[in-house]
Protein backbone atom coordinates (compact mmCIF):
# COMPACT_ATOMS: atom_id res chain seq x y z
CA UNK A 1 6.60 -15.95 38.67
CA UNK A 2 3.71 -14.95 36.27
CA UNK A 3 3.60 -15.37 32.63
CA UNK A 4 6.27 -14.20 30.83
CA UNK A 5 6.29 -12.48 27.25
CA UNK A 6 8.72 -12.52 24.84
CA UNK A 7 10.11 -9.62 22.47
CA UNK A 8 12.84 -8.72 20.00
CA UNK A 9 14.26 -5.73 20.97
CA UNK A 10 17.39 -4.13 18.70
CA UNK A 11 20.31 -3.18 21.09
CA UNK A 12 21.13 -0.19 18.52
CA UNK A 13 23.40 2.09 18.67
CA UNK A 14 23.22 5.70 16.89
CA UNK A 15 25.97 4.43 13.89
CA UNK A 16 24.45 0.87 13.88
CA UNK A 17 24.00 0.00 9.93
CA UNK A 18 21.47 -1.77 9.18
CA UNK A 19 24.15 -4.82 7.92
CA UNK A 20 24.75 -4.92 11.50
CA UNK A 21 21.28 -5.06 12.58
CA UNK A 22 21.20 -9.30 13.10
CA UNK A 23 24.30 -9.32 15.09
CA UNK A 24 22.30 -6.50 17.33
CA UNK A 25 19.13 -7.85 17.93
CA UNK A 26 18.62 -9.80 21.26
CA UNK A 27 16.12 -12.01 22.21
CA UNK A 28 14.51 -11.11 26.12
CA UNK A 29 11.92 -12.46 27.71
CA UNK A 30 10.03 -10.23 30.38
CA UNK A 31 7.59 -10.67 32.84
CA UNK A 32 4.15 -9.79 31.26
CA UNK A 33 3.63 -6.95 33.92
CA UNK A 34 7.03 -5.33 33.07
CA UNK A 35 6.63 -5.23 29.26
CA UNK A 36 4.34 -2.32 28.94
CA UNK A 37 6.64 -0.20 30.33
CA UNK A 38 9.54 -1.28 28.59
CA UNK A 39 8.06 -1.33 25.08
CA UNK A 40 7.28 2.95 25.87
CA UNK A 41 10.82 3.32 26.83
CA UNK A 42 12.09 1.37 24.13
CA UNK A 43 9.54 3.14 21.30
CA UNK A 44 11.50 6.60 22.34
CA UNK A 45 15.05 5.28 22.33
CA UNK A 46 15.92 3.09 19.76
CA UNK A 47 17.24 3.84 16.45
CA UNK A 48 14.71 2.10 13.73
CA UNK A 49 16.41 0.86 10.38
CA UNK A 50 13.18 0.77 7.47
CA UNK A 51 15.47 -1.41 5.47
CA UNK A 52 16.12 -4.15 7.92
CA UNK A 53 14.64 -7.50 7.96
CA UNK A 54 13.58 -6.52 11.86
CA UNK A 55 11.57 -2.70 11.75
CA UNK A 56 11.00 -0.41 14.74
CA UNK A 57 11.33 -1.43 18.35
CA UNK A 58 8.79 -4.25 18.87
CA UNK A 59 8.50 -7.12 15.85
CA UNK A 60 8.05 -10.74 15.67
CA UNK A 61 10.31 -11.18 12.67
CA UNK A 62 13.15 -11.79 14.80
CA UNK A 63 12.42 -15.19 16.60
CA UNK A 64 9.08 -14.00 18.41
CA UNK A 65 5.86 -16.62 17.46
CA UNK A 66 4.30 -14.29 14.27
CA UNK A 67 0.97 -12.71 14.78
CA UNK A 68 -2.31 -14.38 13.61
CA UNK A 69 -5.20 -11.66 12.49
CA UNK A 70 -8.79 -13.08 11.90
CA UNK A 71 -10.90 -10.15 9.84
CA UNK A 72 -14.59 -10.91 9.29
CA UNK A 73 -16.57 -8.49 7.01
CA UNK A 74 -20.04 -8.27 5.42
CA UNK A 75 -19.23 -8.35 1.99
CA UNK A 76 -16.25 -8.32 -0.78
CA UNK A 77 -14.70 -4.66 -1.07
CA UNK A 78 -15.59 -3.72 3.00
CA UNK A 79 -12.04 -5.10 3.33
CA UNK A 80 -10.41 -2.79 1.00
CA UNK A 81 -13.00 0.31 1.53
CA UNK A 82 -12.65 0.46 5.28
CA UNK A 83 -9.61 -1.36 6.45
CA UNK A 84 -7.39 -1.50 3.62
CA UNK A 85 -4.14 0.46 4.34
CA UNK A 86 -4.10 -1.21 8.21
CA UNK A 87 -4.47 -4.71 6.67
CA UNK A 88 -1.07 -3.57 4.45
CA UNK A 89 0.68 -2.19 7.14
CA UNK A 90 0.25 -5.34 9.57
CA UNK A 91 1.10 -7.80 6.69
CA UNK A 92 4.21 -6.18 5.78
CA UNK A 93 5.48 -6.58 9.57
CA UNK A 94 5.19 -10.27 8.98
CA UNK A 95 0.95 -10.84 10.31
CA UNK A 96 -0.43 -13.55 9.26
CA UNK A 97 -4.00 -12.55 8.13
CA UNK A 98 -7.32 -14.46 7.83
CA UNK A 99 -10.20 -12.96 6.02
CA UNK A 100 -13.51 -14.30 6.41
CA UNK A 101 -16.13 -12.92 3.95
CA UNK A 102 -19.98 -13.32 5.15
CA UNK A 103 -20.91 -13.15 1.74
CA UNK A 104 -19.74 -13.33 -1.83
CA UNK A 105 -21.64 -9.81 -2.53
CA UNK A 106 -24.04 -10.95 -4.81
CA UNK A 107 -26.88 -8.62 -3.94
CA UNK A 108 -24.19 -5.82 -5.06
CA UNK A 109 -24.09 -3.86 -8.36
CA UNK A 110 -22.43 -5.50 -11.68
CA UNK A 111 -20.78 -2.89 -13.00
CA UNK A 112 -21.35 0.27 -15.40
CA UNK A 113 -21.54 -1.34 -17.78
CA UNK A 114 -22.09 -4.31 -16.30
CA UNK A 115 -19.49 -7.10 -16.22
CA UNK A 116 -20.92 -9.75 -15.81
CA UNK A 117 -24.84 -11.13 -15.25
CA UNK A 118 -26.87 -11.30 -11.93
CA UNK A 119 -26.52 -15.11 -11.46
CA UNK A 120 -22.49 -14.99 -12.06
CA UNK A 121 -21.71 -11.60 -9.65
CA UNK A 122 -21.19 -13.84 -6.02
CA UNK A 123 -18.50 -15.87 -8.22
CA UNK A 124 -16.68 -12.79 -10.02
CA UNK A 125 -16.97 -10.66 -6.71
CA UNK A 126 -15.45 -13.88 -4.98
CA UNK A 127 -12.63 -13.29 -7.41
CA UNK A 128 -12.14 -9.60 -6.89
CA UNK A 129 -11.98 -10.22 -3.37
CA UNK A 130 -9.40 -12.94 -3.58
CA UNK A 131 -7.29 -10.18 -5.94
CA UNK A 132 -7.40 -7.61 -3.06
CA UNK A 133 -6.00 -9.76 -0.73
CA UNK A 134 -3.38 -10.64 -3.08
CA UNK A 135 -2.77 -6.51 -3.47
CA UNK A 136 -2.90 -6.24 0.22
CA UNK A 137 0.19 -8.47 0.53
CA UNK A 138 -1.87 -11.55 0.66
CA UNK A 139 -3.38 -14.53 3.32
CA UNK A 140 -5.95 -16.61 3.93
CA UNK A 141 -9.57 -16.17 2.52
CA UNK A 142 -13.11 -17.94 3.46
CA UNK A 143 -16.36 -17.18 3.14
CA UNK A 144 -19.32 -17.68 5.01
CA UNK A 145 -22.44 -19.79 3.22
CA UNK A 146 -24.68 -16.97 3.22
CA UNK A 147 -25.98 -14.52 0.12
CA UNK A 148 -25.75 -10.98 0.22
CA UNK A 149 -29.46 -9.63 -0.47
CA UNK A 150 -30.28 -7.71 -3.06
CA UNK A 151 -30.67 -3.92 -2.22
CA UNK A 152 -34.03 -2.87 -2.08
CA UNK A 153 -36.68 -0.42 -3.18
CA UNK A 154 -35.11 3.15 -2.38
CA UNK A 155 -31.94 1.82 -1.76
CA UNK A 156 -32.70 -0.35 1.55
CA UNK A 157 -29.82 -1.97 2.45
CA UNK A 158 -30.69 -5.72 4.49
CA UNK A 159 -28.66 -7.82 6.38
CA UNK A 160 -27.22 -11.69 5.29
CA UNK A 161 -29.41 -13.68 7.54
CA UNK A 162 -32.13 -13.41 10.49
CA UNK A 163 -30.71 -16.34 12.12
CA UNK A 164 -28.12 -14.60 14.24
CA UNK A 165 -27.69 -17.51 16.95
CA UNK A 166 -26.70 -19.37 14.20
CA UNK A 167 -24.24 -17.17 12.66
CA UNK A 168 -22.95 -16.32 16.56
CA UNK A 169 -22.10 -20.18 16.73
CA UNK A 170 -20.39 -20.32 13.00
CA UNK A 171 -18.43 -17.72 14.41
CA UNK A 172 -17.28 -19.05 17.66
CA UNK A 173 -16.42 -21.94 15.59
CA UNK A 174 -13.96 -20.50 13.48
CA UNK A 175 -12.40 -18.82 16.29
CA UNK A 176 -11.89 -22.16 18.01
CA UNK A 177 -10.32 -23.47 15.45
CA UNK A 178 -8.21 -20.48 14.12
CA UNK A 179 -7.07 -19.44 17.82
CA UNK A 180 -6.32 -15.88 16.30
CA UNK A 181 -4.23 -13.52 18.39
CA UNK A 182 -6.51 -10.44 17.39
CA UNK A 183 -9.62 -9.92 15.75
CA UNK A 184 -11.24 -7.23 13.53
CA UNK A 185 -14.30 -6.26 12.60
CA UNK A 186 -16.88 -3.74 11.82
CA UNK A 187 -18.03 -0.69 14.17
CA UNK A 188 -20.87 -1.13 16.57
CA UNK A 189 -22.28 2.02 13.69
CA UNK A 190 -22.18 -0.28 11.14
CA UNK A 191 -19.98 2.80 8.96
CA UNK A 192 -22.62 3.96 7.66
CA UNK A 193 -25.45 2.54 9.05
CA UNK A 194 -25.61 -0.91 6.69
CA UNK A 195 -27.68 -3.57 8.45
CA UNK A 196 -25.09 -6.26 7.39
CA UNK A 197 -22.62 -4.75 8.95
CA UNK A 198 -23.93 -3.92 12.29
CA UNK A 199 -24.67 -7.62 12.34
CA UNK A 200 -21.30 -8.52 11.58
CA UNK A 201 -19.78 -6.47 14.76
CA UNK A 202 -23.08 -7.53 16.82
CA UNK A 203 -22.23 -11.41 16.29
CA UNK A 204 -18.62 -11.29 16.53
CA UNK A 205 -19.21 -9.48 20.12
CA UNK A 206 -21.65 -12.65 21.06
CA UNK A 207 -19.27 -14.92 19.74
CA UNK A 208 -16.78 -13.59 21.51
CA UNK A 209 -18.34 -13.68 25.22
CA UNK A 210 -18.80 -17.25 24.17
CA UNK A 211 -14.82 -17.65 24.34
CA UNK A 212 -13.29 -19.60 27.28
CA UNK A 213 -9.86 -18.72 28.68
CA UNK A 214 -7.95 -16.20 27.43
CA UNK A 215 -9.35 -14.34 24.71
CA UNK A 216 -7.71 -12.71 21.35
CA UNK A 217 -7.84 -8.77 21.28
CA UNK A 218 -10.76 -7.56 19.63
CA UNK A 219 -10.47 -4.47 17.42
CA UNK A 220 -13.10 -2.56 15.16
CA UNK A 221 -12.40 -0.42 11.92
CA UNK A 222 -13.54 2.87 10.90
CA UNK A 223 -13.19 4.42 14.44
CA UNK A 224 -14.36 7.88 15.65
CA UNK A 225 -11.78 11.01 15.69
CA UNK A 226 -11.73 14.75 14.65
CA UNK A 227 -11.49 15.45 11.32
CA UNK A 228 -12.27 11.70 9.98
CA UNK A 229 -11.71 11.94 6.09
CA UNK A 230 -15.10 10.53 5.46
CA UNK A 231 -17.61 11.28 8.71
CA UNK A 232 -20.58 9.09 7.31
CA UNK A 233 -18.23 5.66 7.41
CA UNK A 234 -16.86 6.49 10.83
CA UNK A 235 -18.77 4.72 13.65
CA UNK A 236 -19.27 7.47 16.34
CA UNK A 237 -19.79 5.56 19.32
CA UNK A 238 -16.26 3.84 18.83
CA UNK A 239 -13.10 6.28 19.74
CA UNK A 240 -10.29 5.67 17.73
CA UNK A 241 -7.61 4.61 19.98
CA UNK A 242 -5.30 4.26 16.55
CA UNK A 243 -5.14 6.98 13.93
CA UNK A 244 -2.97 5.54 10.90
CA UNK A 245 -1.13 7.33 8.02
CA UNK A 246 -1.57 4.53 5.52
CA UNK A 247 0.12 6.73 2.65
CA UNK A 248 3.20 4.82 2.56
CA UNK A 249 1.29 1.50 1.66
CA UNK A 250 -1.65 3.81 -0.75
CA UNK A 251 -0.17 1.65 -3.55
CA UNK A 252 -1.17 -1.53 -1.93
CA UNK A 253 -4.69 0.17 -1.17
CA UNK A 254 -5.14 1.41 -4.77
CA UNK A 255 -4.52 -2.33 -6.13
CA UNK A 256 -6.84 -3.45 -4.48
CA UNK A 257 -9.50 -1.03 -5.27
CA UNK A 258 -8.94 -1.75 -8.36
CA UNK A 259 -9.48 -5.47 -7.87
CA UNK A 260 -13.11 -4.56 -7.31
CA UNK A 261 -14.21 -3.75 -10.82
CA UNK A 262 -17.59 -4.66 -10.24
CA UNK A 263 -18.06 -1.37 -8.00
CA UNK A 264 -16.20 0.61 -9.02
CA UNK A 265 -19.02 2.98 -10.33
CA UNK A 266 -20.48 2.78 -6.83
CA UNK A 267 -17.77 3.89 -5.78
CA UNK A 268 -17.06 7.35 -7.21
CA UNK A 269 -20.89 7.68 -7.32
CA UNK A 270 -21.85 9.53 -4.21
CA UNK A 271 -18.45 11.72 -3.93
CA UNK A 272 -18.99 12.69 -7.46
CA UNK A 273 -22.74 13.89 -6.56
CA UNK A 274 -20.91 15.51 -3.73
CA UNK A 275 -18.02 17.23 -5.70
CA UNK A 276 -20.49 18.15 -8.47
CA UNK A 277 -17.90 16.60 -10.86
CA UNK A 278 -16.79 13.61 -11.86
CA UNK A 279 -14.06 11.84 -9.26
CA UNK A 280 -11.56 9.53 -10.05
CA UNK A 281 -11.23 6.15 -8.22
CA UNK A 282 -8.10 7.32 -6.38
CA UNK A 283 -9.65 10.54 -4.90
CA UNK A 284 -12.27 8.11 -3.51
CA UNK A 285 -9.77 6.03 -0.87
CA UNK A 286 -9.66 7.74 2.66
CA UNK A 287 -5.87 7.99 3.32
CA UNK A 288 -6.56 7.67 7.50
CA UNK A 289 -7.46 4.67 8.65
CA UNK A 290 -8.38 4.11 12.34
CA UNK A 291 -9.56 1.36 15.17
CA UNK A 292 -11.17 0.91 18.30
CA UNK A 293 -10.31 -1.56 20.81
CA UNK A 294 -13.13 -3.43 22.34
CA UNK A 295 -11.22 -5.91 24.13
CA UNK A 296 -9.63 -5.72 26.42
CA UNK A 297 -10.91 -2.36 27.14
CA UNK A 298 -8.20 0.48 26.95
CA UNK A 299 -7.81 1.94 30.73
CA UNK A 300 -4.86 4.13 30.18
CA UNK A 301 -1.69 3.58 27.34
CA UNK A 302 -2.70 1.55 24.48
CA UNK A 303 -0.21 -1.23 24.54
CA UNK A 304 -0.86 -4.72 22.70
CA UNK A 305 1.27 -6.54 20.00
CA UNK A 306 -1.11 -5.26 17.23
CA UNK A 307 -0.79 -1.94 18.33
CA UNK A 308 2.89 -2.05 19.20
CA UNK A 309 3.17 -3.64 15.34
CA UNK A 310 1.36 -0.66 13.58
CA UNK A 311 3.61 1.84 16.30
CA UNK A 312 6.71 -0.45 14.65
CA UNK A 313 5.38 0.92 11.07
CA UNK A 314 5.48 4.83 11.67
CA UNK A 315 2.01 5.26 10.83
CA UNK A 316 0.50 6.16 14.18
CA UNK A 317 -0.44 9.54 13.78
């Protein structure tokens, strides 16, 4: 009979309040095979209530096993900077999120004027990180034991560590024992080039061919589409198969920016140099956000639970 999927689907009709909404929803299971189609048809039919406890036409707040999201970034802030307003969107439909940190960003700057000393930045940017998650709408937060290296003479940027069969294993480790439903990362790019993170989506791809059975969807930040808000972040080898509005959750965003005190100077640095004024921190936060699915690879309609969770949100552009 084949595996079979379950969904909450809200049997609305066009007067439905949204007091009525738990008396409305019904749990069905489908065949796997049948689910695609019926999730499109559904996404164009049903009346979505913000206000309810169960939003748009696909959830898992309704009975449906939640939604586990591993992240793994390079260092404290990429979380914010580049992936921010997605990782705010897919907590507030109820995903449970897992950030894993490479580093504690101690190779990064200290502040203007500076916070705190060199030998104290891994802990306080440890802290800042564990304040944006708590802005994002919170979760789970680890770290990796390696040190971020200091950036170097003309502004070289390094990577963590050299030892990349070892990090490949750490990784396939935690993924063992987290058994995430999806996984995000950074772009094959790197953004903008940094050596830390191209090693960061590099690994993760080795770790994941190490997976047996059925594998967690595999997603990348930062994806390529016209008229990307800032074209020297965007990884141009990775189409965005999501394009996200994340203005409704800029709030959440902003917080957490602001959680990062240590950079905020490098920040607003380079777009002030650009504007030929000084910008404010706000001006600085890209208010599109977009992915790339690696895995599995996307053949036609984009249809997953992550994707059918951000679809739930209205932010699909």
């Amino acid at each position: 009979m084949g595996r079979r999927t379950c969904a909450s689907v809200s049997a609305l009709s066009l007067d439905a309040q949204p007091a009525q909404l738990d008396r409305l929803v019904r749990r069905i299971c489908f065949p796997e095979a049948a689910l695609t189609g019926l999730l499109m048809l559904f996404s164009n039919n049903l009346l979505r209530v913000d206000n309810s406890p169960c939003m748009g036409y696909y959830t898992c707040h309704c009975g449906c096993k939640s939604m586990n999201l591993l992240v793994f970034f390079a260092h404290p802030d990429d979380e914010t900077m580049l992936a921010g307003g997605t990782l705010a969107l897919l907590q507030a439909q109820g995903v449970n999120i897992h950030y894993l940190c490479a580093t504690r960003g101690e190779g990064g700057e200290t502040g203007t004027p500076p916070l705190c000393s060199r030998a104290e930045l891994g802990k306080v940017r440890s802290q800042e990180l564990a304040c944006a998650v708590e802005a994002l709408g919170g979760g789970r937060l680890d770290f990796l034991p390696y040190a971020d290296p200091l950036v170097g003479e003309g502004d070289t940027l390094y990577a963590f560590t050299d030892k990349v069969d070892e990090l490949v294993d750490r990784l396939a480790e935690w993924i063992a024992a987290d058994k995430p439903d999806a996984i995000l990362t950074h772009g094959s790019s790197g953004e903008y080039g940094h050596p830390a993170h191209v090693l960061c989506h590099t690994a993760m791809l080795a770790a994941f061919e190490k997976l047996p059975g059925n594998k967690p969807l595999l997603y990348t930040f930062q994806a390529a589409f016209e008229g990307h808000p800032k074209p020297r972040s965007m990884n141009k080898n990775d189409k965005a198969h999501l394009v996200l509005d994340i203005s409704r959750v800029m709030d959440k965003k902003l917080a957490a920016t602001l959680c990062h005190r240590t950079q905020h100077a490098l920040f607003v640095r380079r777009p002030s140099l650009a504007a030929g004024r000084l910008v404010t921190l706000e001006e600085t936060i890209i208010k599109v956000e977009s992915l790339h699915r690696v895995y599995p690879p996307v053949e036609s309609i984009l249809t997953d639970q992550l994707a059918d969770l951000l679809r739930s949100s209205g932010a699909v552009l």
